[in-house]
N, C-alpha and C. Protein backbone atom coordinates (compact mmCIF):
# COMPACT_ATOMS: atom_id res chain seq x y z
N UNK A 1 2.57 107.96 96.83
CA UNK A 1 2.17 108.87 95.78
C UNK A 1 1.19 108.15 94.86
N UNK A 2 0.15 108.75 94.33
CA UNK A 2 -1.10 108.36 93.68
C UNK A 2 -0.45 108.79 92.03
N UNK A 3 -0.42 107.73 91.19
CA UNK A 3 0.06 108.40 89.73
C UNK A 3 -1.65 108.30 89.36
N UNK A 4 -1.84 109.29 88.28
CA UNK A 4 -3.37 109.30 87.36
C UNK A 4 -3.29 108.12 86.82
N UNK A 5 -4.32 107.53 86.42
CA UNK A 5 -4.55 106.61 85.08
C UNK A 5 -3.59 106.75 84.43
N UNK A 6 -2.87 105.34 84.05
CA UNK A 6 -2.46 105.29 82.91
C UNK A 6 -3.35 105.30 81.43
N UNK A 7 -3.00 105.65 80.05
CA UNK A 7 -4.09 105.61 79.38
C UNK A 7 -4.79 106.90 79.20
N UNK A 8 -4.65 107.68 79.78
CA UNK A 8 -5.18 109.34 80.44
C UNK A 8 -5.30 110.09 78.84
N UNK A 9 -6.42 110.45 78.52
CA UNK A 9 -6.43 111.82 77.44
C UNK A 9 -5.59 112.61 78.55
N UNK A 10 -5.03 113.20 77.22
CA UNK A 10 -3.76 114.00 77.64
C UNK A 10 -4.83 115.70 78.14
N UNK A 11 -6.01 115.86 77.70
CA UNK A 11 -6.62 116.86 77.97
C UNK A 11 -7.31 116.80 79.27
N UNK A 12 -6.96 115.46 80.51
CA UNK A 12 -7.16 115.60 81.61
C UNK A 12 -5.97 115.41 82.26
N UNK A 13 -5.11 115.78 82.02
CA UNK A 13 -3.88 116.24 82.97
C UNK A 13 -3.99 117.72 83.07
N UNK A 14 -2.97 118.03 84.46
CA UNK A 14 -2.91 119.35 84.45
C UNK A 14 -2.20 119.93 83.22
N UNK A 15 -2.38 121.09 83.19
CA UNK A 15 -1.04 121.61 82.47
C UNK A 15 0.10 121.19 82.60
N UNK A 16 0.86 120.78 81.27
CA UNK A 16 2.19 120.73 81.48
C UNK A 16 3.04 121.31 80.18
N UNK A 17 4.37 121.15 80.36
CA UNK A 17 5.37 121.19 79.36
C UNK A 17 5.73 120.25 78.38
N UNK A 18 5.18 119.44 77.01
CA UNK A 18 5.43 118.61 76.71
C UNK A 18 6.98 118.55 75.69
N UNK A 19 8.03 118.01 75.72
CA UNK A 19 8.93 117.72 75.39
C UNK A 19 9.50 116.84 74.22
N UNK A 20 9.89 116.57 73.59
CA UNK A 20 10.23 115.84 72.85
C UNK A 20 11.91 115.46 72.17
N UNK A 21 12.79 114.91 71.85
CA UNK A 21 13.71 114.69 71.59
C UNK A 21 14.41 115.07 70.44
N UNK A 22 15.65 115.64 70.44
CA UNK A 22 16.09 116.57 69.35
C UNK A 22 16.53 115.83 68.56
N UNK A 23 16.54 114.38 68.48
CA UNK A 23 16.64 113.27 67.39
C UNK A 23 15.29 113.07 66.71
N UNK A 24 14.21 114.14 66.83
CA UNK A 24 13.32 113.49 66.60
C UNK A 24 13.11 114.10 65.15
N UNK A 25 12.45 113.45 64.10
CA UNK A 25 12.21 114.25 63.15
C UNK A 25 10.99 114.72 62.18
N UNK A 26 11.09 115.28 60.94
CA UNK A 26 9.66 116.29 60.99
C UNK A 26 8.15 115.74 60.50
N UNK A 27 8.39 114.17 60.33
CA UNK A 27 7.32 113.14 60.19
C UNK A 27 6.48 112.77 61.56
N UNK A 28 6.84 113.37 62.47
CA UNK A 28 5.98 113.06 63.55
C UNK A 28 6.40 111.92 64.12
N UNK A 29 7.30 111.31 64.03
CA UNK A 29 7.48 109.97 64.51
C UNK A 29 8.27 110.05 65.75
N UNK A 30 7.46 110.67 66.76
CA UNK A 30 8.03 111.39 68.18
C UNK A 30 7.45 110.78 69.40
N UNK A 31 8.07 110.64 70.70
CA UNK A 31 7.94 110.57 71.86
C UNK A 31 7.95 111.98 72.59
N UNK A 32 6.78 112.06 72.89
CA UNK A 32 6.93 113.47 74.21
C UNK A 32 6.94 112.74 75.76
N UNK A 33 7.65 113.44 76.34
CA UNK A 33 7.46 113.22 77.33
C UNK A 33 7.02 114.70 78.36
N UNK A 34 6.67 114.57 79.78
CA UNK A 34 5.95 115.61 80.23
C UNK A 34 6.05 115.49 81.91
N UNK A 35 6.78 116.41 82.44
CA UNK A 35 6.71 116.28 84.28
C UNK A 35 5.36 116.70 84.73
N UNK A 36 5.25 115.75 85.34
CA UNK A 36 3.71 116.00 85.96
C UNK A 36 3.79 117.01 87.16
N UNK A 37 2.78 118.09 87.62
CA UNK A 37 3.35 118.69 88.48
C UNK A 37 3.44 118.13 89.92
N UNK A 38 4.25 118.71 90.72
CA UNK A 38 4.40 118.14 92.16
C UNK A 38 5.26 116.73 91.98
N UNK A 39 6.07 116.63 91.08
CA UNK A 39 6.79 115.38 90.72
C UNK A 39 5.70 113.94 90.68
N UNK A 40 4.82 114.12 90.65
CA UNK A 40 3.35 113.00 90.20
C UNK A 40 4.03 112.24 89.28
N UNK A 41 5.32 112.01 88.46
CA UNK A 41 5.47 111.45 87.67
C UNK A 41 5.50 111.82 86.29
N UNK A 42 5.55 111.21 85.32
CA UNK A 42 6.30 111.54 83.98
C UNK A 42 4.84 111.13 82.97
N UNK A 43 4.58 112.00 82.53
CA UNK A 43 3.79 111.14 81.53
C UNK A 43 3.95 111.29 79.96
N UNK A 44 4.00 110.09 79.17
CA UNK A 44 4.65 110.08 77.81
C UNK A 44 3.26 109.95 76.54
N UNK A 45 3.59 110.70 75.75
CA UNK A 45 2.60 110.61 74.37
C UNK A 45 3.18 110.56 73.20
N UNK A 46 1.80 110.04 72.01
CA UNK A 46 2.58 109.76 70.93
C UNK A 46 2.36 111.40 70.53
N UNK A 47 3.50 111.69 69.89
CA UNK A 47 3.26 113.34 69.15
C UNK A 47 2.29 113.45 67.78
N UNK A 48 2.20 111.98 67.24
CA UNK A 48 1.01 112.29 66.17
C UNK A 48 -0.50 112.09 67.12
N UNK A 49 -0.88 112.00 68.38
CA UNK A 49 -1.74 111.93 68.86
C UNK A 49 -2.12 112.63 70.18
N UNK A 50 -1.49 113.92 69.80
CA UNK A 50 -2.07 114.94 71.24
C UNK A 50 -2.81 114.78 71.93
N UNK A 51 -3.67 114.39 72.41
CA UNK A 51 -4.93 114.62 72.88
C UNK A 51 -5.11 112.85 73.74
N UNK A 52 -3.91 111.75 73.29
CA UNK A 52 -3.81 111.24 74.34
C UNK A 52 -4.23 110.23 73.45
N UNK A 53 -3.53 108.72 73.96
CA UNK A 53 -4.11 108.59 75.88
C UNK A 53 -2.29 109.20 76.12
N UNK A 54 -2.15 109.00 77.40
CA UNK A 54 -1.14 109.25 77.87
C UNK A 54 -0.34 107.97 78.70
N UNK A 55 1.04 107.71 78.80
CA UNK A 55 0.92 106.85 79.78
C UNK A 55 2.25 107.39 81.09
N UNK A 56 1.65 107.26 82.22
CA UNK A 56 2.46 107.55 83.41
C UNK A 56 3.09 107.11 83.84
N UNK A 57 4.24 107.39 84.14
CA UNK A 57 5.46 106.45 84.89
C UNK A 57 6.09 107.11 86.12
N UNK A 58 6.71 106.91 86.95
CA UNK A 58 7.50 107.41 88.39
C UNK A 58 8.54 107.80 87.58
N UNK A 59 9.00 108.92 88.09
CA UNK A 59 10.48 109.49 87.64
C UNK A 59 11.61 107.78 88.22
N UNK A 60 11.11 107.26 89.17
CA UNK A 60 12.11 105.69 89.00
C UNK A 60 11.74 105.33 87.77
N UNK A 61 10.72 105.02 87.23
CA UNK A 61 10.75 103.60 86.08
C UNK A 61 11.37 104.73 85.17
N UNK A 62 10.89 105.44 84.79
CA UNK A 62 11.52 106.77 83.62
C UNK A 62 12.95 106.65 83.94
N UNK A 63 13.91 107.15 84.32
CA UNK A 63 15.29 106.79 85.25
C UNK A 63 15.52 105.32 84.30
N UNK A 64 15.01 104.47 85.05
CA UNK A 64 15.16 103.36 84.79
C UNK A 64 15.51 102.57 83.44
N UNK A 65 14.66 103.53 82.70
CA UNK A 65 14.93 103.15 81.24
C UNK A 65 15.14 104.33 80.56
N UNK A 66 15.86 105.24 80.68
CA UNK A 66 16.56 105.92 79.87
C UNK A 66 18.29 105.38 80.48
N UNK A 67 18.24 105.34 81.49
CA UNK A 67 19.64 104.37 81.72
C UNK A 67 20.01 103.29 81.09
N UNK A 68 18.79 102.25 80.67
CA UNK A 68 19.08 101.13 80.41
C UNK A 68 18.89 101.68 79.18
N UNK A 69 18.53 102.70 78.39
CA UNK A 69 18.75 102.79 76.98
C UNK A 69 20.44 103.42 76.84
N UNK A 70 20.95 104.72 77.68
CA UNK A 70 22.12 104.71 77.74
C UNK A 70 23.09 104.23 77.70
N UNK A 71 22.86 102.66 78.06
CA UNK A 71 23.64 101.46 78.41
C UNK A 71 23.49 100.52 77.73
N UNK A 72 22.53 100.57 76.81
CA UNK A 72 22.35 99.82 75.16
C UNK A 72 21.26 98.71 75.47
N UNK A 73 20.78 98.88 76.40
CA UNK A 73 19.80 97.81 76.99
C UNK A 73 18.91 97.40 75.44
N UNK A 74 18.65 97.90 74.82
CA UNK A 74 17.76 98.16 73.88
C UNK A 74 17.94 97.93 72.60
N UNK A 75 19.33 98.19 72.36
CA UNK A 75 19.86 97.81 71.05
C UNK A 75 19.67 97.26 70.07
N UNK A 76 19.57 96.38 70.54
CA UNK A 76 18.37 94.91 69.83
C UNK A 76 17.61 95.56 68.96
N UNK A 77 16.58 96.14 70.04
CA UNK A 77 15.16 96.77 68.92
C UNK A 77 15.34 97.49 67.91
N UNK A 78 16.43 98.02 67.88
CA UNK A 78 16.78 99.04 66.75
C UNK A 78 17.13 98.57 65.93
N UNK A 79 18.27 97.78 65.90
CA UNK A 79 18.98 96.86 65.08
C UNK A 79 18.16 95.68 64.41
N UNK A 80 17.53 95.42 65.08
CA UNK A 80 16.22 93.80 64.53
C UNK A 80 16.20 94.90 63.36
N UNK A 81 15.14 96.00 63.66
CA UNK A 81 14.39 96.66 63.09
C UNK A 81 14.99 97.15 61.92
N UNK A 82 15.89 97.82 61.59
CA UNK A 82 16.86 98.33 61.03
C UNK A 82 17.38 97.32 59.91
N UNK A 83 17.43 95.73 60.45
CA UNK A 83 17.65 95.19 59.38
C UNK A 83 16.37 94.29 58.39
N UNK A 84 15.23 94.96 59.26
CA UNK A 84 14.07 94.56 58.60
C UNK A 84 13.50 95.11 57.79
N UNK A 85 13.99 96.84 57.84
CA UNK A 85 13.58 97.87 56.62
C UNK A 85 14.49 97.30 55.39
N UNK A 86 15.56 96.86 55.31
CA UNK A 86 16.73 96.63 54.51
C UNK A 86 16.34 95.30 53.54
């Protein structure tokens, strides 16, 4: 399977559905994500920057790390962070 450019203005993908997370909130400080059609892969944007770039991943690496965020893989980053606003 051929994924597009990573990096991609989001205004050269096909159409898609872009998504975003119901933790997310009304400052824009969002992850979309987006099924590419024909399962081509996942491609993710920042929500304060529509228009891209975009970056593409295989429904594996996507998988991959929403598991390992499920599983606290990540924790860290939040927490560093969290005690760096403080």
């Amino acid at each position: 399977m051929q994924l597009p450019q990573n990096g991609v203005p989001t205004t050269e993908l096909p159409p898609v559905r872009w998504q975003k997370s119901r933790r997310s909130n009304p400052s824009g400080n969002c992850v979309e994500l987006a099924e590419l059609p024909d399962g081509a892969g996942i491609a993710v944007r920042n929500s304060r920057h529509p228009e891209g770039p975009a970056l593409i991943y295989t429904v594996d690496e996507i998988a991959a790390f929403v598991l390992g965020a499920r599983d606290g893989d990540f924790d860290h980053l939040i927490t560093d962070w969290c005690h760096r606003r403080n």
